[in-house]
Protein backbone atom coordinates (compact mmCIF):
# COMPACT_ATOMS: atom_id res chain seq x y z
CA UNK A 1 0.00 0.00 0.00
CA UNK A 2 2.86 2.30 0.80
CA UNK A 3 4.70 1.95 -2.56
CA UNK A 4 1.19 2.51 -4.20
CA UNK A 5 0.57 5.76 -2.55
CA UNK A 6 3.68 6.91 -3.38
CA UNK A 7 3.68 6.26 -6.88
CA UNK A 8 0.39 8.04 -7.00
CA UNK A 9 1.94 11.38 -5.77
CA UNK A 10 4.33 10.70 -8.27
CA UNK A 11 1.60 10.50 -11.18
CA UNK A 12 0.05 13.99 -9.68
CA UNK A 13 3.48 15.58 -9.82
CA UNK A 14 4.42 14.82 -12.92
CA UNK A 15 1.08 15.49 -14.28
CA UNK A 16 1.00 18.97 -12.41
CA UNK A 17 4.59 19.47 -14.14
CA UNK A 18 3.05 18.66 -17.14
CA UNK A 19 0.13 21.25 -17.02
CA UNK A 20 2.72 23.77 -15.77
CA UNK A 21 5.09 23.24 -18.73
CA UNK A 22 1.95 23.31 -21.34
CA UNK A 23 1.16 26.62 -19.34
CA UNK A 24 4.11 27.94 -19.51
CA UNK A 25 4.69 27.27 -23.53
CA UNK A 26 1.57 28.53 -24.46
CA UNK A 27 2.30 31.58 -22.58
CA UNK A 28 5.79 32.05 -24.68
CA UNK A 29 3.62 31.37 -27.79
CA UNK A 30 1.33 34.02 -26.93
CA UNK A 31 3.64 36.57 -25.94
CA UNK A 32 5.54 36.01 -29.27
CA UNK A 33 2.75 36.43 -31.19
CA UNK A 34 2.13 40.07 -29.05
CA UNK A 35 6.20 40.76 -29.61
CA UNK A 36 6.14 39.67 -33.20
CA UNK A 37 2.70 41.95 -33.77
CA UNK A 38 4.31 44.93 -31.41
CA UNK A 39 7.60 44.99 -33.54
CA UNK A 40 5.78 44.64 -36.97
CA UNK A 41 3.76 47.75 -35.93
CA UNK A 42 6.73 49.47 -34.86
CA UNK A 43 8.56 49.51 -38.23
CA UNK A 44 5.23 50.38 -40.04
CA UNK A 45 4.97 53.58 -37.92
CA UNK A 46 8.41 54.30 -37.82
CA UNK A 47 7.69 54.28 -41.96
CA UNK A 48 4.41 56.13 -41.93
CA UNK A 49 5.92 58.70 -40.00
CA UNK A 50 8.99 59.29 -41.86
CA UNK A 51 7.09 59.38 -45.11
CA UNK A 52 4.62 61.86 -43.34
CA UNK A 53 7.20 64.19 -42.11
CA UNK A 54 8.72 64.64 -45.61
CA UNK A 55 5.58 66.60 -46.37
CA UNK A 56 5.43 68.85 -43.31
CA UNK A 57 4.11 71.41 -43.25
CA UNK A 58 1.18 70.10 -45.17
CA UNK A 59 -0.76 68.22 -42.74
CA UNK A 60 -3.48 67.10 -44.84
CA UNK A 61 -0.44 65.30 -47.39
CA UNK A 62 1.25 64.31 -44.38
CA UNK A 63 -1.16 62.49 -43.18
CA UNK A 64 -2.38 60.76 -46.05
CA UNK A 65 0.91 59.75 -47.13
CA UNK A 66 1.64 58.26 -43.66
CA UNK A 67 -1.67 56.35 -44.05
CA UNK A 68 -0.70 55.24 -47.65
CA UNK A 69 2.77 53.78 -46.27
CA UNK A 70 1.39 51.90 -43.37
CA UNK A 71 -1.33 50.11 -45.71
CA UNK A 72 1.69 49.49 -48.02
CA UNK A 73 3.70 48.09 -45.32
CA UNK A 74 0.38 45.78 -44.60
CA UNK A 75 0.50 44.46 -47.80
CA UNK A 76 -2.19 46.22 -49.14
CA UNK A 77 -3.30 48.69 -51.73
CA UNK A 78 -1.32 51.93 -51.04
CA UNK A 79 -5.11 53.82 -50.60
CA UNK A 80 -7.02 50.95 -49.12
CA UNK A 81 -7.42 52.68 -46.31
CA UNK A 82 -10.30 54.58 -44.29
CA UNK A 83 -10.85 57.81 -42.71
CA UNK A 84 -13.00 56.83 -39.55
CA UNK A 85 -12.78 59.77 -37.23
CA UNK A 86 -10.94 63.24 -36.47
CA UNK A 87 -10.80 65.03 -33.27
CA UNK A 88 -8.29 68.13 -33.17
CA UNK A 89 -5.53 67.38 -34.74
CA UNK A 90 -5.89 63.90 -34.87
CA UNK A 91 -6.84 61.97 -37.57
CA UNK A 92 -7.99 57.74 -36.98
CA UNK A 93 -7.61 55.32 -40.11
CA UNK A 94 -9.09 51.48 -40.51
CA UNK A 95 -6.23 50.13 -41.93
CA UNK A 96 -6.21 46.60 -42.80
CA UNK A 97 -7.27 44.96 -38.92
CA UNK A 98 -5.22 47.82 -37.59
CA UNK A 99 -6.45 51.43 -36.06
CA UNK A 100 -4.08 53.85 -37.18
CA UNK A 101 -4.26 57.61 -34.86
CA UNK A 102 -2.15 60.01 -36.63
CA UNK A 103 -1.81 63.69 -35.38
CA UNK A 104 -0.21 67.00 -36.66
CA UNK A 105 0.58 69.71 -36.03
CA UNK A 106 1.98 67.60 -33.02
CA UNK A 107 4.04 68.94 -29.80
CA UNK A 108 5.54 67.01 -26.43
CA UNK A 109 8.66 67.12 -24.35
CA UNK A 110 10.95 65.97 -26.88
CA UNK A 111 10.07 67.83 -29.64
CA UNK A 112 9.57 71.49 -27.40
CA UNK A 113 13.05 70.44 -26.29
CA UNK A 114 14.57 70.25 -30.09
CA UNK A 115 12.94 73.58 -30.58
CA UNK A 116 10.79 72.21 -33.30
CA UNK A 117 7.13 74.00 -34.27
CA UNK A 118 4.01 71.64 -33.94
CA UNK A 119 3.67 72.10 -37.81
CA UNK A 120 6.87 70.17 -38.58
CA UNK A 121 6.19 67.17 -36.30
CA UNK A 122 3.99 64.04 -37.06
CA UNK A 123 3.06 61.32 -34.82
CA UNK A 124 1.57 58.01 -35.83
CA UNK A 125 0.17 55.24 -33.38
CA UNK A 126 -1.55 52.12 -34.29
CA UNK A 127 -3.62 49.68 -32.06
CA UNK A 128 -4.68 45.44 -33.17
CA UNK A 129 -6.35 42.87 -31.70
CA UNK A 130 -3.73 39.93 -31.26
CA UNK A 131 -6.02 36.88 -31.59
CA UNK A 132 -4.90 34.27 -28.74
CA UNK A 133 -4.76 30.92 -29.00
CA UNK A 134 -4.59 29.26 -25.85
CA UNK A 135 -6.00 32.15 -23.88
CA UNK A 136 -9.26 31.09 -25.16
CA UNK A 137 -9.59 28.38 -23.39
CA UNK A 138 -9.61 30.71 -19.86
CA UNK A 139 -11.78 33.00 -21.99
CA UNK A 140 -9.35 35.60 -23.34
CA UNK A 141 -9.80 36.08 -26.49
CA UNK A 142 -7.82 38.10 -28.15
CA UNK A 143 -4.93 41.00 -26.61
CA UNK A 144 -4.06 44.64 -27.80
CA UNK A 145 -1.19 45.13 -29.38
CA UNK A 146 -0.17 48.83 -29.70
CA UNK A 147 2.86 51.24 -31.09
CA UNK A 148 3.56 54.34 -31.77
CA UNK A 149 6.62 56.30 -33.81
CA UNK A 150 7.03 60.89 -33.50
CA UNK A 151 8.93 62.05 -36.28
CA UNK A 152 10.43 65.82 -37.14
CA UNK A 153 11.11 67.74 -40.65
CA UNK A 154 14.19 69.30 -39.51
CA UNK A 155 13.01 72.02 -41.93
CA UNK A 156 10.93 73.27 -38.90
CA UNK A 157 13.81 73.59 -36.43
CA UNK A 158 14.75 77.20 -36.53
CA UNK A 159 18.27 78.86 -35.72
CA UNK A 160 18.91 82.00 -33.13
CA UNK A 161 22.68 81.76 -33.52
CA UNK A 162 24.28 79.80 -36.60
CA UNK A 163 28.25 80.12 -36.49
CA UNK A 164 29.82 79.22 -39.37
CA UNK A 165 33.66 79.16 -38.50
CA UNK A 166 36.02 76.19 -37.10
CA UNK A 167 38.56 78.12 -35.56
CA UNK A 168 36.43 80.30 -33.19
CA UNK A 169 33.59 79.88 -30.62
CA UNK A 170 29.73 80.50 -29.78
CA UNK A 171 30.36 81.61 -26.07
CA UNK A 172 28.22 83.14 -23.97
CA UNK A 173 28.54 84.91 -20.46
CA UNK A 174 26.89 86.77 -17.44
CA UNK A 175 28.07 88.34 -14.15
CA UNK A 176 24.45 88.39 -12.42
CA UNK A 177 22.94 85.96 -10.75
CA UNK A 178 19.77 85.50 -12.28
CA UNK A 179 17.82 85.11 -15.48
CA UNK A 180 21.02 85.53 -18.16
CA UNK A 181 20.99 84.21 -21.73
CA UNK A 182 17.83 82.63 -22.93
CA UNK A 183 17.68 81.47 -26.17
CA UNK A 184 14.16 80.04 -27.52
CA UNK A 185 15.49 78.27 -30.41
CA UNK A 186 18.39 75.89 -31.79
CA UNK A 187 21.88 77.09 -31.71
CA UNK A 188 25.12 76.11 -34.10
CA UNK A 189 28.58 76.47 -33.67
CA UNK A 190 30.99 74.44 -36.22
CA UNK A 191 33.63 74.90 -33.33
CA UNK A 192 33.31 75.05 -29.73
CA UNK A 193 30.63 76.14 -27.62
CA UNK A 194 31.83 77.67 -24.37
CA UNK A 195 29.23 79.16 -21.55
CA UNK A 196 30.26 81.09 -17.98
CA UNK A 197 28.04 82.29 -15.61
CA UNK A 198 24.79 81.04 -14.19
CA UNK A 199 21.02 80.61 -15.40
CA UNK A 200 21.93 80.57 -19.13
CA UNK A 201 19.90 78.43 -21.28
CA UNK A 202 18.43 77.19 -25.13
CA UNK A 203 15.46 75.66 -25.71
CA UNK A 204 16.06 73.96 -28.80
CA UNK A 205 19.07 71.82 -29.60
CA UNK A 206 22.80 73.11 -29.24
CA UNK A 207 24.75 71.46 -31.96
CA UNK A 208 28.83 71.88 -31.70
CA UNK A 209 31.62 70.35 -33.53
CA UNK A 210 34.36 71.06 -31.41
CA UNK A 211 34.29 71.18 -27.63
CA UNK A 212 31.43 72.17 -24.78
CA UNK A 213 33.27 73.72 -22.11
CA UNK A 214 30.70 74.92 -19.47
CA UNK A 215 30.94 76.50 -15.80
CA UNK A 216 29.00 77.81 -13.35
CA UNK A 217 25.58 76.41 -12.28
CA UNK A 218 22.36 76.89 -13.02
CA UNK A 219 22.57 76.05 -16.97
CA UNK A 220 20.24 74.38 -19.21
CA UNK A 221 21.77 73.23 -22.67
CA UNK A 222 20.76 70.23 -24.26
CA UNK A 223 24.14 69.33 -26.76
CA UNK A 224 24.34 67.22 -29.35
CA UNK A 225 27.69 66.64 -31.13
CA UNK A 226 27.43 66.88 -34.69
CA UNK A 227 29.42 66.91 -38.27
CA UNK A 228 30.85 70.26 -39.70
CA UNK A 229 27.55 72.03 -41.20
CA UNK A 230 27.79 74.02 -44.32
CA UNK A 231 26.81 78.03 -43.69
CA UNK A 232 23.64 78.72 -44.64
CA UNK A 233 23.59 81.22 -47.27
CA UNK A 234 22.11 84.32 -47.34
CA UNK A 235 18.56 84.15 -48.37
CA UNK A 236 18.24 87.51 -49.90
CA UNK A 237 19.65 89.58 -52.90
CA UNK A 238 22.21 91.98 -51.64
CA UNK A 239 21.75 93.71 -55.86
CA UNK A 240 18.51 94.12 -54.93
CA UNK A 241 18.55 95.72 -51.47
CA UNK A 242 21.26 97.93 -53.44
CA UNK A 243 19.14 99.19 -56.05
CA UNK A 244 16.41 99.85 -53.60
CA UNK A 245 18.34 101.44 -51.70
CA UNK A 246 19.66 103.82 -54.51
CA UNK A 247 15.35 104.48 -55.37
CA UNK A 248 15.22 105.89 -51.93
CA UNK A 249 18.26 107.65 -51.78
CA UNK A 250 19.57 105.72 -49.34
CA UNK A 251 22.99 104.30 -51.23
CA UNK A 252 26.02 105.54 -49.51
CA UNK A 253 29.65 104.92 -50.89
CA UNK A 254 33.09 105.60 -48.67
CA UNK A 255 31.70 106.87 -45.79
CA UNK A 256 29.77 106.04 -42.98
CA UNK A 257 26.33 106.35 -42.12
CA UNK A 258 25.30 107.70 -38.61
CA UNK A 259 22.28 106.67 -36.78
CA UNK A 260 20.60 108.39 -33.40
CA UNK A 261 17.10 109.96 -32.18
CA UNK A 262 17.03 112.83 -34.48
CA UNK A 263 18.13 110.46 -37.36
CA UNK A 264 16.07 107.88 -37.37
CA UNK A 265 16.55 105.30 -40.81
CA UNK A 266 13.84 103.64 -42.72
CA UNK A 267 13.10 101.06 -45.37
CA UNK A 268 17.11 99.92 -46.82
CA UNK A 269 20.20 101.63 -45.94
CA UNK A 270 23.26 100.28 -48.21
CA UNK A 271 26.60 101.43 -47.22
CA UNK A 272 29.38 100.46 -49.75
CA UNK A 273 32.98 101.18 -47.86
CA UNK A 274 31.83 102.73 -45.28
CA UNK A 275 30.66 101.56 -41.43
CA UNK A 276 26.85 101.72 -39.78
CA UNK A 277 26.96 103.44 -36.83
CA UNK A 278 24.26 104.33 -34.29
CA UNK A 279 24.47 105.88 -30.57
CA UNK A 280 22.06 107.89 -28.40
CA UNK A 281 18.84 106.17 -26.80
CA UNK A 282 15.05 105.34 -27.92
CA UNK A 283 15.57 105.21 -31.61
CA UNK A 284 12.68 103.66 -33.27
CA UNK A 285 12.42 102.51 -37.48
CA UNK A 286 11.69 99.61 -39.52
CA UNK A 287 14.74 99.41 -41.51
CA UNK A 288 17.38 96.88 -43.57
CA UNK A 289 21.09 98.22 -42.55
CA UNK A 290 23.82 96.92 -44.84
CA UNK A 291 27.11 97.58 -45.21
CA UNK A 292 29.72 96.11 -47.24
CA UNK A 293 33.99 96.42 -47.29
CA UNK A 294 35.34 98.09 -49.98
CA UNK A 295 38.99 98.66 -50.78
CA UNK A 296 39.78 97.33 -47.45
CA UNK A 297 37.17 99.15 -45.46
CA UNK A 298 34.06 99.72 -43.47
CA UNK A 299 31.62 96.76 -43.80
CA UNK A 300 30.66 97.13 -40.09
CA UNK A 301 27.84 98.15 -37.95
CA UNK A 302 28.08 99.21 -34.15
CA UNK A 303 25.39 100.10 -32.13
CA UNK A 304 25.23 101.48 -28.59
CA UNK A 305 22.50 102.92 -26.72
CA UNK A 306 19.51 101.68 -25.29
CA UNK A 307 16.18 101.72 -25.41
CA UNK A 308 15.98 100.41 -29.44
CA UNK A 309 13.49 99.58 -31.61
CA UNK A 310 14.62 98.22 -34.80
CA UNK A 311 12.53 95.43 -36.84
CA UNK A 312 13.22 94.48 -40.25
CA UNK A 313 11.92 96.46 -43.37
CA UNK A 314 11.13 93.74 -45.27
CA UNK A 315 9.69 91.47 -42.98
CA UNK A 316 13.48 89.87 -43.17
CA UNK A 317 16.87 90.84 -42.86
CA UNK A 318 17.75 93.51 -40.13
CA UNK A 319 21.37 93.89 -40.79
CA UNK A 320 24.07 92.41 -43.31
CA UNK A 321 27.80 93.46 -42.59
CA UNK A 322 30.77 91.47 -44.07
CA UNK A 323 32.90 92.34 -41.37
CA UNK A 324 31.35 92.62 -37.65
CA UNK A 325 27.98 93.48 -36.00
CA UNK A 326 27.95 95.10 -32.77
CA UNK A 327 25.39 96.02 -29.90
CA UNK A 328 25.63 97.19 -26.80
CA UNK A 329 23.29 98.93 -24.28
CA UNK A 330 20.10 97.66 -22.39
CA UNK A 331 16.18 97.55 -23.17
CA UNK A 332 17.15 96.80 -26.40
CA UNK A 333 14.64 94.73 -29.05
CA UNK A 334 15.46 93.64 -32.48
CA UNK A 335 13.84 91.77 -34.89
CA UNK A 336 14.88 90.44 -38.48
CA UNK A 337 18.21 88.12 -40.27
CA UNK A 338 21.53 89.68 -38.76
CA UNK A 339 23.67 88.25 -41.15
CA UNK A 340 27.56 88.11 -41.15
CA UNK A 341 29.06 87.36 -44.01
CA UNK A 342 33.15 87.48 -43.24
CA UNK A 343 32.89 88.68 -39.47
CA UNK A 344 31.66 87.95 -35.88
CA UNK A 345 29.14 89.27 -33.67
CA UNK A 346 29.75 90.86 -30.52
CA UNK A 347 26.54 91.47 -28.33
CA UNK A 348 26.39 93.03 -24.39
CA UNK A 349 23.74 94.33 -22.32
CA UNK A 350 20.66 93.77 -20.42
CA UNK A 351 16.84 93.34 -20.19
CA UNK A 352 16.26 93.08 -23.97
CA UNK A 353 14.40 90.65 -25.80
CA UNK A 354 15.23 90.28 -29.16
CA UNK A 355 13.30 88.16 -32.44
CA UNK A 356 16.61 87.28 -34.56
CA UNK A 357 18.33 85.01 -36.25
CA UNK A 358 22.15 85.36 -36.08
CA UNK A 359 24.63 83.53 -38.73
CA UNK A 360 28.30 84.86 -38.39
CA UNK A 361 31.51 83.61 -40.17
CA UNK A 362 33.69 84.14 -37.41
CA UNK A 363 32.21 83.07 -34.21
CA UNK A 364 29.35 84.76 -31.63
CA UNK A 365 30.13 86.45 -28.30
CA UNK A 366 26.92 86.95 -26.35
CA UNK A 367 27.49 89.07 -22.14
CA UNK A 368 24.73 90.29 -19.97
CA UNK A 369 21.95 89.33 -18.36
CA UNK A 370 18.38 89.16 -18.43
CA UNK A 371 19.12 89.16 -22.63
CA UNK A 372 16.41 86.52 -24.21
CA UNK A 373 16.74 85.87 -27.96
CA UNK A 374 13.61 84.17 -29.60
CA UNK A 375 13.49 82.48 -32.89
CA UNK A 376 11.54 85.11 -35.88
CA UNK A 377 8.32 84.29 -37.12
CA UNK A 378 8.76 83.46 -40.33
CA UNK A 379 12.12 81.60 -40.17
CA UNK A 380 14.71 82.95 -42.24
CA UNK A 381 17.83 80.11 -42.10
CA UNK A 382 16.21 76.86 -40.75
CA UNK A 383 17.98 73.23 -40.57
CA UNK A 384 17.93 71.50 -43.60
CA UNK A 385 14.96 69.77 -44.92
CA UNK A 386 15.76 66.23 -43.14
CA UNK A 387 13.39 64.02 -41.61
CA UNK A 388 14.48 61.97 -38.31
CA UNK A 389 12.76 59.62 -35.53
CA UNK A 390 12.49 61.61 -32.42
CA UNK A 391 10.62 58.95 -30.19
């Protein structure tokens, strides 16, 4: 009796192994048929998005073209699928068994941290039904399978401060405690990037070639090492801006041009081998300031005072110098392209808030405090037209 009863706890056992093993594979089956499903879905949105970005900022394109890739992806005709509900900017698609969200204009964390606009970010998720095999026999039928893929046109990322040279820095500094050097924007430097002080930040991406070299506390620079990057050009006509300025009897050649209160500029001053210079406080204009080197001079602008309100003329460029820009002084606000062509940018003062974009040949030197530089609405030099995964 003994050896009987103890061969039938040996039956249960192995039978209770048994049942535990056939649990235990039909659980791996089913949760590779979720992680096969999961990782199919992945690469289709990673896909749909990347096509859809390529067409930013057209949302409407962009999103059919991300629906046309994921029903390709499904094996299916590239429009078999089906518009089955919007709400704000997201638009759902019956795609094959699959329900396909996609949304732009699209913002989060990541993408407010790149310094990328809504309009030039796409995000596609898609949601199945994984039928289950063996979970029907507990009553489970089936299991949702979901993924999702956010991807930029770096077309949208716009630049405050673009330096084109590999022998000479972006730095920035501040003596205050405080709120210093905000940028709102992405920043470039094809050599180093070099920050003192406290409390200076970007809110976009900083992209360097060289070095980062940063002290103090306080700072908030998200930096991203990166290839050489060609200058952007300028996106104007400097013949043009000449001849207007010779219609409104505004050309100068070999001398300078002085700006203060009592001489305030407007639409496009063009000095030819001469400098820009303005001084004095609260001078006010809508105006395009160029000046160019010839035979070996001028082809700066300087200007110190405070108070200043200078926006662009055209909606554009502010200032184009081939040798330096300079300003100094506090309460300062400028909007518009300051564009360098063979020079650097020196900039110092306080409390001023400024709409520009800055590209300089020869590196950028930004001291004060309280100074915030915002990315212009429209863009003028943005990164180049790439698309990229951001999540």
């Amino acid at each position: 009796m003994h050896h009987r009863s103890k061969a039938g706890q040996t039956l249960i056992v192995l039978v209770a192994s048994f049942i535990v093993l056939l649990l235990m594979l039909a659980l791996a089956m089913e949760w590779g048929r979720l992680t096969r499903a999961r990782t199919e879905m992945q690469q289709w949105c990673d896909s749909a998005a990347l096509a859809g970005a390529a067409d930013l900022p057209n949302s409407s394109a962009a999103k059919n073209i991300a629906a046309s890739y994921y029903a390709r992806n499904l094996g299916l005709d590239e429009n078999d699928y089906k518009l089955i509900g919007e709400s704000g900017n997201t638009s759902t698609y019956q795609i094959g068994t699959d329900t396909v969200h996609i949304t732009t204009p699209y913002e989060d964390d990541t993408t407010r941290s790149l310094g990328v606009p809504p309009e030039y970010a796409i995000r596609v998720c898609s949601e199945r039904d994984v039928g289950l095999y063996f979970g029907q026999l507990v009553g489970i039928l089936s299991m949702k399978a979901s993924a999702c893929a956010t991807a930029i046109n770096e077309i949208g990322r716009c630049f405050v401060f673009f330096n084109c040279d590999t022998t000479r820095p972006i730095t920035i500094t501040g003596s205050n405690v405080g709120k210093e050097v905000s940028i709102d924007g992405s920043v470039h430097t094809n050599q180093d990037f070099i920050v003192h002080g406290h409390n200076h930040s970007a809110s976009g991406p900083v992209t360097y070639v060289g070095r980062v070299r940063i002290t103090g506390s306080g700072h908030s620079f998200n930096t991203v090492k990166v290839p050489v990057q060609p200058c952007p050009e300028f996106p104007m006509s400097l013949d043009e801006y000449r001849k207007t300025a010779q219609k409104q009897g505004q050309l100068f050649i070999g001398r300078d041009y002085k700006i203060d209160r009592s001489n305030p500029p407007s639409g496009v001053v063009f000095v030819e081998g001469g400098d820009i210079i303005g001084t004095g406080d609260g001078v006010s204009a809508n105006v395009t300031l160029i000046a160019v080197s010839a035979g070996g001079r001028g082809g700066n602008i300087r200007i110190t005072g405070n108070s200043w309100e200078l926006k662009a003329s055209d909606g554009t460029t502010l200032m184009y110098a081939t040798d330096s820009v300079e300003i100094h002084g506090t309460s300062n606000s400028f909007e518009g392209l300051i564009y360098i062509s063979d020079g650097d940018l020196r900039w110092t003062g306080s409390n001023s808030t400024s709409d520009v974009t800055v590209v300089a040949a020869k590196g950028i030197r930004v001291d004060g405090h309280n100074l915030i530089f915002r990315r212009p609405e429209p863009c003028p030099i943005a990164a180049r037209g790439q698309v990229s995964l951001v999540e």
